[in-house]
Protein backbone atom coordinates (compact mmCIF):
# COMPACT_ATOMS: atom_id res chain seq x y z
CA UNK A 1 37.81 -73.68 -30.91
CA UNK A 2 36.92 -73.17 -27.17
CA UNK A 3 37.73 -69.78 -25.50
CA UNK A 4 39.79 -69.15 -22.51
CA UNK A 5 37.32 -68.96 -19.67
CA UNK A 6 37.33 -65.14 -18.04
CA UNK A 7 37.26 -66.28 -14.48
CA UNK A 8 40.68 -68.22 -14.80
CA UNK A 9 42.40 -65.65 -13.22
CA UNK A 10 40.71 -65.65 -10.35
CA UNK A 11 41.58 -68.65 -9.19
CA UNK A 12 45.56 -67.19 -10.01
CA UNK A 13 45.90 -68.34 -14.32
CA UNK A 14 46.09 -64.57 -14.83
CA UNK A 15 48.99 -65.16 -17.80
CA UNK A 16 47.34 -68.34 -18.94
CA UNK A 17 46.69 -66.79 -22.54
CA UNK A 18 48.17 -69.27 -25.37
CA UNK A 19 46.27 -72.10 -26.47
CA UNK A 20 48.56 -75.36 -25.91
CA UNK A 21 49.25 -74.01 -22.06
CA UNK A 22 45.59 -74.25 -21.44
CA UNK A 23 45.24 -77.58 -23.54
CA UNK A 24 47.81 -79.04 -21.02
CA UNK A 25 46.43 -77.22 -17.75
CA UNK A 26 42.70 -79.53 -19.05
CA UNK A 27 44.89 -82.76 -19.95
CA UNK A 28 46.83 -82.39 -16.31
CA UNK A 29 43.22 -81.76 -14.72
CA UNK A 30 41.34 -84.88 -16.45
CA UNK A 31 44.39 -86.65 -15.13
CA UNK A 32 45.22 -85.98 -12.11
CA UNK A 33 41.95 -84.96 -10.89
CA UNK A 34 41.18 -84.05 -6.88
CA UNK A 35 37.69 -85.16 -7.24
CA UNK A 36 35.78 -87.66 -9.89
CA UNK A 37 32.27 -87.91 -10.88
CA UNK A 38 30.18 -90.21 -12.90
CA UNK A 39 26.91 -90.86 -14.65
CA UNK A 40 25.17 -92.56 -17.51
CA UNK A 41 22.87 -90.25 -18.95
CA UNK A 42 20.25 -90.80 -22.38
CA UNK A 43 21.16 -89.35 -25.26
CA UNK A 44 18.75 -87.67 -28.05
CA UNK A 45 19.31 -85.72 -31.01
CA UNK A 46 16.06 -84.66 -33.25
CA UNK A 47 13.47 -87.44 -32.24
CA UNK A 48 15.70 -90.23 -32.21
CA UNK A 49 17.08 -91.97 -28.91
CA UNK A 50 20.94 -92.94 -28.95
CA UNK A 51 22.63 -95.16 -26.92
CA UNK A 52 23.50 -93.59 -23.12
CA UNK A 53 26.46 -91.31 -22.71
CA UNK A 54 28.48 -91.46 -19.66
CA UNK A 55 29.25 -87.79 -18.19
CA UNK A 56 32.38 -87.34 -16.48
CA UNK A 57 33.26 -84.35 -14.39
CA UNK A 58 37.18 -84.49 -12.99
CA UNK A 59 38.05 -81.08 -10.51
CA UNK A 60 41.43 -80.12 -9.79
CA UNK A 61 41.99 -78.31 -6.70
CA UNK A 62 45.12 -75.59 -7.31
CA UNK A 63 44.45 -74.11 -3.39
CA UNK A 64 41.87 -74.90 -1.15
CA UNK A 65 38.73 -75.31 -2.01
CA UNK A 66 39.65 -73.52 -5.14
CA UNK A 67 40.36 -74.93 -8.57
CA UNK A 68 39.54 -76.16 -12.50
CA UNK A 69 36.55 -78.63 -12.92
CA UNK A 70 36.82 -80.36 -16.83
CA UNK A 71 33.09 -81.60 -17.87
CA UNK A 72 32.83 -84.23 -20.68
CA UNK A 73 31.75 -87.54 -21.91
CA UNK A 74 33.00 -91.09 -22.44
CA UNK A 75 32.47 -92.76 -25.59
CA UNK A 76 32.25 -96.64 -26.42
CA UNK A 77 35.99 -97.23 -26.48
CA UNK A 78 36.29 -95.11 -22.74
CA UNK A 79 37.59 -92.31 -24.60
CA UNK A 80 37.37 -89.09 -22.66
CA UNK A 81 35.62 -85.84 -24.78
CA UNK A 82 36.42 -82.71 -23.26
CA UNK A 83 33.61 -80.55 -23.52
CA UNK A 84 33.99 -77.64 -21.70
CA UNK A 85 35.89 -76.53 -18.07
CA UNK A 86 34.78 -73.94 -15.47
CA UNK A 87 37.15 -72.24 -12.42
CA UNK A 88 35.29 -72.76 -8.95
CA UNK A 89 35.37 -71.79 -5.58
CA UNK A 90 33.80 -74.41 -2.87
CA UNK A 91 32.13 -72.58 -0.86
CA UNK A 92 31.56 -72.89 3.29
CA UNK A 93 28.62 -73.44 5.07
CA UNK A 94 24.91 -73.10 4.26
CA UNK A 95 23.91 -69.61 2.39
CA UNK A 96 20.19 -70.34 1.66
CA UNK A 97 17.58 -73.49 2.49
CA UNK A 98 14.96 -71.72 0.13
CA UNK A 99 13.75 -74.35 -2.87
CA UNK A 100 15.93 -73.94 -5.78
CA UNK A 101 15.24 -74.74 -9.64
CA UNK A 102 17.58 -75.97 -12.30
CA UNK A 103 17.92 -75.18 -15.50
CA UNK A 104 19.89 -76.29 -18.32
CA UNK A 105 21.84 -74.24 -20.44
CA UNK A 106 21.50 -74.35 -24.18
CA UNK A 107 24.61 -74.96 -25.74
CA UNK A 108 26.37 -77.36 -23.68
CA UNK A 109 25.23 -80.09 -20.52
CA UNK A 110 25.50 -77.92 -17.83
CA UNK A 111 22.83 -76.20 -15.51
CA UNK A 112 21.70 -73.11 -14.38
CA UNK A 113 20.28 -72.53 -10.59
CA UNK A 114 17.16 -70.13 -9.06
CA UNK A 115 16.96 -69.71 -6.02
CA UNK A 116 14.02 -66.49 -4.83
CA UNK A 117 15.31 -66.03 -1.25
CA UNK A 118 13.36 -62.97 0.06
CA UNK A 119 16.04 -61.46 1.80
CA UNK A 120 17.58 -60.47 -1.24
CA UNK A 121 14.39 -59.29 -2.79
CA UNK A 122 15.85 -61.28 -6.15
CA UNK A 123 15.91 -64.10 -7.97
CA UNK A 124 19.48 -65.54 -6.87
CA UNK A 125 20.60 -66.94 -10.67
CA UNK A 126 23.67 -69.15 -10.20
CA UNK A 127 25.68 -71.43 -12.10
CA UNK A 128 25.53 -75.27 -11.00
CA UNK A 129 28.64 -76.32 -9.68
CA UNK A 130 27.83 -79.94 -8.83
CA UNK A 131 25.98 -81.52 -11.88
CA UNK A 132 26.46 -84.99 -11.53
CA UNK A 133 23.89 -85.33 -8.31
CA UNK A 134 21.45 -83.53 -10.05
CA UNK A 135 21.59 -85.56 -13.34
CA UNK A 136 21.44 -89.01 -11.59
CA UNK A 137 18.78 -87.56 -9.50
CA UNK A 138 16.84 -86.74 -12.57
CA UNK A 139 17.17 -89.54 -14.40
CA UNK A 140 16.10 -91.60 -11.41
CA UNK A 141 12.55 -89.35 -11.37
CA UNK A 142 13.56 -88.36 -8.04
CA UNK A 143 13.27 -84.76 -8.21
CA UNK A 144 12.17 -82.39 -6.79
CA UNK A 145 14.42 -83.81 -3.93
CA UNK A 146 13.56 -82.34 0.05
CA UNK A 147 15.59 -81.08 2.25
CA UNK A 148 18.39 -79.68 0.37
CA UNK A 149 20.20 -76.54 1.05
CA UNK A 150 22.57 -74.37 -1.33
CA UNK A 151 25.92 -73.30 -0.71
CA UNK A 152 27.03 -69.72 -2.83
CA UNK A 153 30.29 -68.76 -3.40
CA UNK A 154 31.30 -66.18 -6.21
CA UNK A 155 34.77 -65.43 -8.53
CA UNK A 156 35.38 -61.88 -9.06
CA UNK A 157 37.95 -60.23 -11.30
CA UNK A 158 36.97 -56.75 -10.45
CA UNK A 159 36.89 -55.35 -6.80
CA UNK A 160 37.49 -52.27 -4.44
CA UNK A 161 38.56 -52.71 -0.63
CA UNK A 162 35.54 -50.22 1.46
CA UNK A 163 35.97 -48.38 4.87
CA UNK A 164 32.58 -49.69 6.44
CA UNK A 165 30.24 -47.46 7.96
CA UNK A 166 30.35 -46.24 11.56
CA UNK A 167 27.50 -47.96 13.35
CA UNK A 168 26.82 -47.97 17.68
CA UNK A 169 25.92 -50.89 18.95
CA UNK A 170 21.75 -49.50 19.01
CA UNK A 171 22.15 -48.75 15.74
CA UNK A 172 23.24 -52.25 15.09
CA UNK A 173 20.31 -53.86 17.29
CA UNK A 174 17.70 -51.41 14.87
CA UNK A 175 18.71 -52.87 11.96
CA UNK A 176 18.23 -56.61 12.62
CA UNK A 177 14.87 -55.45 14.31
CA UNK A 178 13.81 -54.03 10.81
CA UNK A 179 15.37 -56.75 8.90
CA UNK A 180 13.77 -59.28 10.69
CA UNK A 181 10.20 -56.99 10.57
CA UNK A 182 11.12 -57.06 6.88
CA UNK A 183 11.64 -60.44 6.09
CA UNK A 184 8.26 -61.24 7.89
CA UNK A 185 6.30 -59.02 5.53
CA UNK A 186 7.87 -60.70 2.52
CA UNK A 187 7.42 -64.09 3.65
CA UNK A 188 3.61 -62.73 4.06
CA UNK A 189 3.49 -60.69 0.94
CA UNK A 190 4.67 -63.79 -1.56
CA UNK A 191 1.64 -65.65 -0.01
CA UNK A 192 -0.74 -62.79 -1.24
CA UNK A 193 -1.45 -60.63 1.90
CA UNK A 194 -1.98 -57.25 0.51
CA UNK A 195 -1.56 -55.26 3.97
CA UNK A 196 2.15 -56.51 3.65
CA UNK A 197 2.24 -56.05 -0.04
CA UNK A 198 1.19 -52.11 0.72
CA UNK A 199 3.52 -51.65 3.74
CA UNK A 200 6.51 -53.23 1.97
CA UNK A 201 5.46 -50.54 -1.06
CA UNK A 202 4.98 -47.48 1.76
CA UNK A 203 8.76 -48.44 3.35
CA UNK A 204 10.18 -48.35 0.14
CA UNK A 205 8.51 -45.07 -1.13
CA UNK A 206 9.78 -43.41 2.48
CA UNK A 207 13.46 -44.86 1.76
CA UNK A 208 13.21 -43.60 -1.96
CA UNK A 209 12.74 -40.13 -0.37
CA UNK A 210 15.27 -40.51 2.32
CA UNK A 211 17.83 -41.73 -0.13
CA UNK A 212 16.89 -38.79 -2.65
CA UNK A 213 17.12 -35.98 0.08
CA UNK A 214 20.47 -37.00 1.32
CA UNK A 215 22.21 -37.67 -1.49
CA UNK A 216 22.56 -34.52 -2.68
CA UNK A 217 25.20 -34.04 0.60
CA UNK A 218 26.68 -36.98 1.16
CA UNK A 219 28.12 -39.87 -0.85
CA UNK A 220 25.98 -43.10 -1.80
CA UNK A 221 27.74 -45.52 -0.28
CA UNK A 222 27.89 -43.56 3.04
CA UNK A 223 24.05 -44.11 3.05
CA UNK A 224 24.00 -47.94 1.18
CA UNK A 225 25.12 -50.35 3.80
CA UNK A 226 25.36 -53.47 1.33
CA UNK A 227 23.90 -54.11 -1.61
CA UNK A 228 23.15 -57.37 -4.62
CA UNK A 229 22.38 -56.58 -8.03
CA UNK A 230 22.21 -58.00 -11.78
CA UNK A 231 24.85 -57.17 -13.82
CA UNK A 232 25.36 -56.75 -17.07
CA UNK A 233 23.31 -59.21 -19.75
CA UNK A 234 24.65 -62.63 -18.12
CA UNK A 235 21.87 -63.78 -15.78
CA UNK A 236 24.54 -65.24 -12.79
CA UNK A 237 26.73 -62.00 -12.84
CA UNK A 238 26.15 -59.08 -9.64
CA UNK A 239 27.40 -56.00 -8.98
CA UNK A 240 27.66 -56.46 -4.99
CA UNK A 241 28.40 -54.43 -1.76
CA UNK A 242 29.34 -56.55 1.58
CA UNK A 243 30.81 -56.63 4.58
CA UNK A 244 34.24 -58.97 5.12
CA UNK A 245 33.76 -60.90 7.95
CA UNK A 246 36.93 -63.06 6.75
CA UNK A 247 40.32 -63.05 5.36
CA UNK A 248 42.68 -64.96 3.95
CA UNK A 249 45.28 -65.00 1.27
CA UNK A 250 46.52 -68.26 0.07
CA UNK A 251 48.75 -69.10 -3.72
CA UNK A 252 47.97 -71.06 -6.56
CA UNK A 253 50.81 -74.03 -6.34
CA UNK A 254 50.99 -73.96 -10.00
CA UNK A 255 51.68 -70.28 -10.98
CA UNK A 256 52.59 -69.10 -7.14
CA UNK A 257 50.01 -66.12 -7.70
CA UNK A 258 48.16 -64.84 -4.85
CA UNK A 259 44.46 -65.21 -4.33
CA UNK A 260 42.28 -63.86 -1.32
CA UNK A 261 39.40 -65.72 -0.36
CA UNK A 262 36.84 -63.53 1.59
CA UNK A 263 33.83 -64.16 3.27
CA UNK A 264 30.94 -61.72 2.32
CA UNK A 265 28.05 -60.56 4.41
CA UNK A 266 25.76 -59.14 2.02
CA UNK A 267 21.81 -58.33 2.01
CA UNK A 268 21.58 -60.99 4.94
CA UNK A 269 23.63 -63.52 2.97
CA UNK A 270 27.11 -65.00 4.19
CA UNK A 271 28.68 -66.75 0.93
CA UNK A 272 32.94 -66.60 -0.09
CA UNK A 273 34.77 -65.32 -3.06
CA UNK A 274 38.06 -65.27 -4.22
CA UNK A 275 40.03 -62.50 -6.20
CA UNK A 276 43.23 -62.71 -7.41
CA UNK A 277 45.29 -60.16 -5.15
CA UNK A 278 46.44 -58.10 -8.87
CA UNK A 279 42.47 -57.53 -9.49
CA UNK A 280 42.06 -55.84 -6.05
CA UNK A 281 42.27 -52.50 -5.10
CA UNK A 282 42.82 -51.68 -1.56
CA UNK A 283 43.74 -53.86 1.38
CA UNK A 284 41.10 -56.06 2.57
CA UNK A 285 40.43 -56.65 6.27
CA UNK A 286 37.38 -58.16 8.56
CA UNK A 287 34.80 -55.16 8.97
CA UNK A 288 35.77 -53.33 5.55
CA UNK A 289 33.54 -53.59 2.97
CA UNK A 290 33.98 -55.56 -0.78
CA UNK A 291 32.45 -54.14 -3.59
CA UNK A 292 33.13 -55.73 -7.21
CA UNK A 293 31.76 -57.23 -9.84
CA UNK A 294 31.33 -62.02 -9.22
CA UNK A 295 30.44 -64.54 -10.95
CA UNK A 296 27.94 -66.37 -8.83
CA UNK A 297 28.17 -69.86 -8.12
CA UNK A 298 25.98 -72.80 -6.07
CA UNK A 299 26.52 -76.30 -4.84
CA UNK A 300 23.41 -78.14 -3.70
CA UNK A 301 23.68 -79.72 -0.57
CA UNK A 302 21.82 -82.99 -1.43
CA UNK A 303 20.79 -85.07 1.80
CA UNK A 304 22.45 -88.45 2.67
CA UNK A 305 21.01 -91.39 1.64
């Protein structure tokens, strides 16, 4: 028996909890689906090759750009299998045009996305929202495909509303200077150069220090600005700390709960996520600062044929 996914609520099924409600929510989904995808894929068990299965993925939006997607298969009498479901958020505009590589999960057909974008100074681990594209692309032997671009966007069910930290306008105009110096030396230092490799390890022994002296007078987050980390054992789960540069609160039309869908600035990334408005504490507003707990999420932008 399949579990009630955690991130449901985010997208405003926070008293989704008996079995036959969510049953119908998939059925309703499956059939009156926002957006419909298709292929034919082979399919082997042990070393012998079956006959081709035909994935199906049918998303329901329940707000916008927010909603259910149902993933399954098709047998030879156009049954539909539900196999599992996921709640996503589509996110807006381009996050990352680093190459990205996909995965695929163990237990069921769907995929798992890298992405090593140095500003973040980790491996971005993120769960595939668009499958189909991929799998057609890959049973076509046309990957690795060029010129894509990823989109991020991230459910939380955990966050806190931040006053930001008071920065002039030099201040401001420091920071991208030293980002931007940054970036450069990790651009260099992934291709081998050990002068960057050694300042990048000198900067971060002088922060270290910094960090260590003043925290014994002032609170942490007075001194962190943003941060990304892993969290927890699930690979495509961060603890985060970003600034809002947007705002808005819209309703599930199904349960009338309230969701707010903010736009993150975080360790030089811009990406969205949604929290249901019961899950958040504090009011947010453009300039405060999120910090919570997502589920991280990518679309590939494929190019246009």
């Amino acid at each position: 028996m399949k579990s009630l996914h955690k991130y449901l609520r985010a997208i405003g099924f926070s008293k989704l909890c008996k079995r036959k409600d969510f049953e119908r929510l998939v059925k309703f989904c499956a059939q009156d689906a926002t957006e419909r995808a298709y292929t034919s894929k082979p399919s082997s068990f042990g070393n012998q090759t079956q006959e081709d299965v035909m994935l199906a993925v049918f998303c329901k939006d329940f707000a916008d750009g927010l909603g259910l997607s149902v993933c399954g298969e098709f047998d030879e009498n156009n049954n539909f299998s539900y196999d599992y479901c996921f709640p996503y958020l589509r996110g807006e505009g381009i996050t990352s045009y680093e190459d990205i590589t996909i995965e695929r999960h163990a237990e069921k057909e769907s995929y798992a996305g890298i992405c090593d974008d140095v500003k973040v100074g980790v491996s971005l681990i993120f769960y595939l929202q668009n499958m189909i594209p991929y799998v057609k692309a890959k049973n076509s032997n046309l990957l690795p495909v060029r010129g894509t671009s990823l989109t991020l966007s991230a459910l939380s069910c955990q966050g806190t509303i931040m006053m930001p930290i008071m920065k002039d306008e030099n201040a401001i105009k420091r920071i991208k200077k030293e980002s931007v110096s940054r970036n450069r030396l990790l651009e260099a230092a992934k291709k081998g150069d050990e002068e960057a490799i050694e300042s990048l390890t000198l900067d971060d022994m002088d922060m270290y220090t910094t960090i260590s002296k003043k925290i014994h007078q002032t609170d942490v987050f007075t001194i962190v600005d943003t941060c990304f980390m892993p969290y927890g054992v699930e690979c495509d789960q961060y603890s985060i700390l970003g600034e809002i540069l947007e705002c808005t609160l819209t309703e599930n039309y199904i349960t009338h709960e309230e969701i707010y869908k903010l736009t993150i600035f975080c360790n030089e990334l811009t990406f969205n996520v949604c929290i249901n408005k019961i899950d958040l504490f504090g009011e947010p507003q453009v300039g405060r600062r999120f910090k919570g707990i997502i589920w991280l999420q990518g679309f590939i932008n494929f190019p246009e044929e």
